[in-house]
C-alpha atoms as a PDB file:
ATOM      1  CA  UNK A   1     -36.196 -40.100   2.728  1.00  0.00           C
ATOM      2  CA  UNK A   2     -32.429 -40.692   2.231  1.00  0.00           C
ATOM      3  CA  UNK A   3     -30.319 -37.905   1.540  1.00  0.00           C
ATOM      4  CA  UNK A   4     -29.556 -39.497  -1.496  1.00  0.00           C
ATOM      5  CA  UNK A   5     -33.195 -39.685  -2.363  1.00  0.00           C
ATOM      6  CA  UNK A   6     -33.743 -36.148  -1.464  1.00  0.00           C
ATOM      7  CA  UNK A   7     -30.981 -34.913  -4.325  1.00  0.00           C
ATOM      8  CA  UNK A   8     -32.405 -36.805  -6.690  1.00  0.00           C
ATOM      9  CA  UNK A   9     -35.854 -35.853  -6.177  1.00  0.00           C
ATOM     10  CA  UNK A  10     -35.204 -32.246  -8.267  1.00  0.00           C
ATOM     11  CA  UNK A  11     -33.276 -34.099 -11.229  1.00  0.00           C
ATOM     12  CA  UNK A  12     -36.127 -36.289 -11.334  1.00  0.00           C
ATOM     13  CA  UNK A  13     -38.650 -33.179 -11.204  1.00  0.00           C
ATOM     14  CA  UNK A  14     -36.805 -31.268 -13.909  1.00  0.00           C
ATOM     15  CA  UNK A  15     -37.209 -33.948 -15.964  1.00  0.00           C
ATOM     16  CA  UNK A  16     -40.809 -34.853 -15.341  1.00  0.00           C
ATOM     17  CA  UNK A  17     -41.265 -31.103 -16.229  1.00  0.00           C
ATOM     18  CA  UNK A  18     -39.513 -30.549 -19.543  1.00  0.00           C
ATOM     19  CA  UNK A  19     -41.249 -33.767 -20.556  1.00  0.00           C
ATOM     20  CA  UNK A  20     -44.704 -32.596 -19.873  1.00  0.00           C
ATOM     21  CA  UNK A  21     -43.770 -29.294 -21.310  1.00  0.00           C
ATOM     22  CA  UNK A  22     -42.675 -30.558 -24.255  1.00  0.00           C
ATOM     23  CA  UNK A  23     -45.306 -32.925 -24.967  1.00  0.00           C
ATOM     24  CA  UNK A  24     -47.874 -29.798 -23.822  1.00  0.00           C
ATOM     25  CA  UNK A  25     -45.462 -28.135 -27.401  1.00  0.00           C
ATOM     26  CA  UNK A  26     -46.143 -30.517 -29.744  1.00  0.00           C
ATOM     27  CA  UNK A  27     -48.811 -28.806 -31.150  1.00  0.00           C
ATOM     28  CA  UNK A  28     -49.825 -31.928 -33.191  1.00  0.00           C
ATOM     29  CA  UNK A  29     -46.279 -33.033 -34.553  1.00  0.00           C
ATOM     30  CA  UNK A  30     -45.585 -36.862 -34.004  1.00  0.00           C
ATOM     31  CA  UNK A  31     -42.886 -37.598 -31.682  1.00  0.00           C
ATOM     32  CA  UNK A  32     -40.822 -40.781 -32.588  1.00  0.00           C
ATOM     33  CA  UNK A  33     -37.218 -41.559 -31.179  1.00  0.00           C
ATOM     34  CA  UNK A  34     -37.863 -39.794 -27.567  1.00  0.00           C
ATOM     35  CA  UNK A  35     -35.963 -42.362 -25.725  1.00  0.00           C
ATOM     36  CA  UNK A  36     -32.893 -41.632 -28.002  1.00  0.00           C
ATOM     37  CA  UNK A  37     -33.510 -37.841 -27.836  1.00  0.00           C
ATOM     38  CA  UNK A  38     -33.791 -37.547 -24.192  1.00  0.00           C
ATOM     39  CA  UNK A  39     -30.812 -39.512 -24.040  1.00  0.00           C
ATOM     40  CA  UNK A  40     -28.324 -37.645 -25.543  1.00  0.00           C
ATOM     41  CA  UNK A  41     -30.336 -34.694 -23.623  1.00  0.00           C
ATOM     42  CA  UNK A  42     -29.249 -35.690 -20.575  1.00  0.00           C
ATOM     43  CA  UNK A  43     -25.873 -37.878 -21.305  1.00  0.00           C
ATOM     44  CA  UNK A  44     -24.403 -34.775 -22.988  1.00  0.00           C
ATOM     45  CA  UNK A  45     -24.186 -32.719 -19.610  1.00  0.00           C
ATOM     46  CA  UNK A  46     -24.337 -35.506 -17.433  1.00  0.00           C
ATOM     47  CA  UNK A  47     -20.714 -36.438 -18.806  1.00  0.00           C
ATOM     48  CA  UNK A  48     -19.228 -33.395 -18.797  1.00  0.00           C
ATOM     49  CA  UNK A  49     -20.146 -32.673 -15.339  1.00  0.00           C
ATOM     50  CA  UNK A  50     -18.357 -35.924 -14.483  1.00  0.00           C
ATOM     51  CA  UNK A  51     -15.346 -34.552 -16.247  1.00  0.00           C
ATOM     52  CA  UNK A  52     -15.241 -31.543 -14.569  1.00  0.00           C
ATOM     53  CA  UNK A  53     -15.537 -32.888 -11.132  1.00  0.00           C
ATOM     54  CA  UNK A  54     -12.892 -35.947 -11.904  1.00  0.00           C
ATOM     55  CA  UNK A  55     -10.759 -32.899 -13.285  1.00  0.00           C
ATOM     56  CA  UNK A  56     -10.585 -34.859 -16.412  1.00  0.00           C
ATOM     57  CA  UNK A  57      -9.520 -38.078 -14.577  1.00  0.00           C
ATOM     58  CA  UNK A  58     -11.045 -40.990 -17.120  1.00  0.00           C
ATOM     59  CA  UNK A  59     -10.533 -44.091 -14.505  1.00  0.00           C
ATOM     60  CA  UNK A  60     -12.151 -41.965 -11.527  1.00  0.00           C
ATOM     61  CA  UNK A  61     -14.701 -40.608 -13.963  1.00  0.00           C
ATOM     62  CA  UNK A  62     -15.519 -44.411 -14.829  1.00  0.00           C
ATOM     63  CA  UNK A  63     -15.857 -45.551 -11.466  1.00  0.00           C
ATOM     64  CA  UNK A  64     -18.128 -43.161 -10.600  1.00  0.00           C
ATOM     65  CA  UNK A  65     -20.416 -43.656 -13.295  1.00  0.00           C
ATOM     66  CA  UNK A  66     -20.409 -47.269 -12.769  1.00  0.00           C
ATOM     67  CA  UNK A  67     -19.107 -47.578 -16.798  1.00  0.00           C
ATOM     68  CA  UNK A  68     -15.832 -49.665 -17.995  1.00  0.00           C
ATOM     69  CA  UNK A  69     -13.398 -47.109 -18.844  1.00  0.00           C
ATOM     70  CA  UNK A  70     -13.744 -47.992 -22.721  1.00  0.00           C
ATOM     71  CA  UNK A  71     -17.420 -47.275 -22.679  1.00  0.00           C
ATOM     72  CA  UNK A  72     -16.691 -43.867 -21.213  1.00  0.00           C
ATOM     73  CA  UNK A  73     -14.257 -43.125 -23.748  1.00  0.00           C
ATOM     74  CA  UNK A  74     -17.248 -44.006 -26.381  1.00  0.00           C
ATOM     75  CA  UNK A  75     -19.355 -41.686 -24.658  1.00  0.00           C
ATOM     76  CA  UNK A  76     -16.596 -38.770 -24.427  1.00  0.00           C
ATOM     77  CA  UNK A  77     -15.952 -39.250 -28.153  1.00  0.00           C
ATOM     78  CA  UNK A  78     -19.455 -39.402 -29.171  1.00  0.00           C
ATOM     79  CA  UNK A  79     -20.451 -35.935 -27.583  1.00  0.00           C
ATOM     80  CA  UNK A  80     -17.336 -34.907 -28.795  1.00  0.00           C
ATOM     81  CA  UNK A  81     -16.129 -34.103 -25.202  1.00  0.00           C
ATOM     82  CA  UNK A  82     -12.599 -36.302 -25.933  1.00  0.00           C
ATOM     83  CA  UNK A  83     -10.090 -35.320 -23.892  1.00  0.00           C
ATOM     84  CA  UNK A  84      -6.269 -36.272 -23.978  1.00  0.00           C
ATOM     85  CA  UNK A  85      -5.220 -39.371 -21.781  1.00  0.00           C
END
């Protein structure tokens, strides 16, 4: 397994597990939208951490992500994390 690989593997476990437990929560409510919801879940923190570690740097933050700099601008403004360029 690739280092890479290896970090992922929790991200990928914590998610697997929040699913199940919130599907295990449900207690008979119908779920619509989940792709949408676990979305912004995840996007939300995802971004921010990216911020943080660019120290706010929108072109280095971009490149990392793999986004154009104008979609990560989108992103920043829709989770209302907009910061001055």
């Amino acid at each position: 397994m690739t280092q890479i690989a290896r970090q992922m593997a929790p991200l990928n476990k914590c998610v697997r597990e929040a699913l199940e437990d919130y599907f295990d929560n449900l207690d008979g409510h119908k779920v619509t939208r989940l792709y949408e919801m676990v979305l912004k879940e995840i996007e939300a923190p995802l971004f921010k951490a990216v911020m943080k570690h660019t120290k706010n740097n929108q072109s280095n933050a971009a490149t990392l992500l793999g986004l154009s700099r104008g979609t990560l601008r989108k992103k920043l403004k829709q989770y209302k994390l907009e910061i001055n360029s």
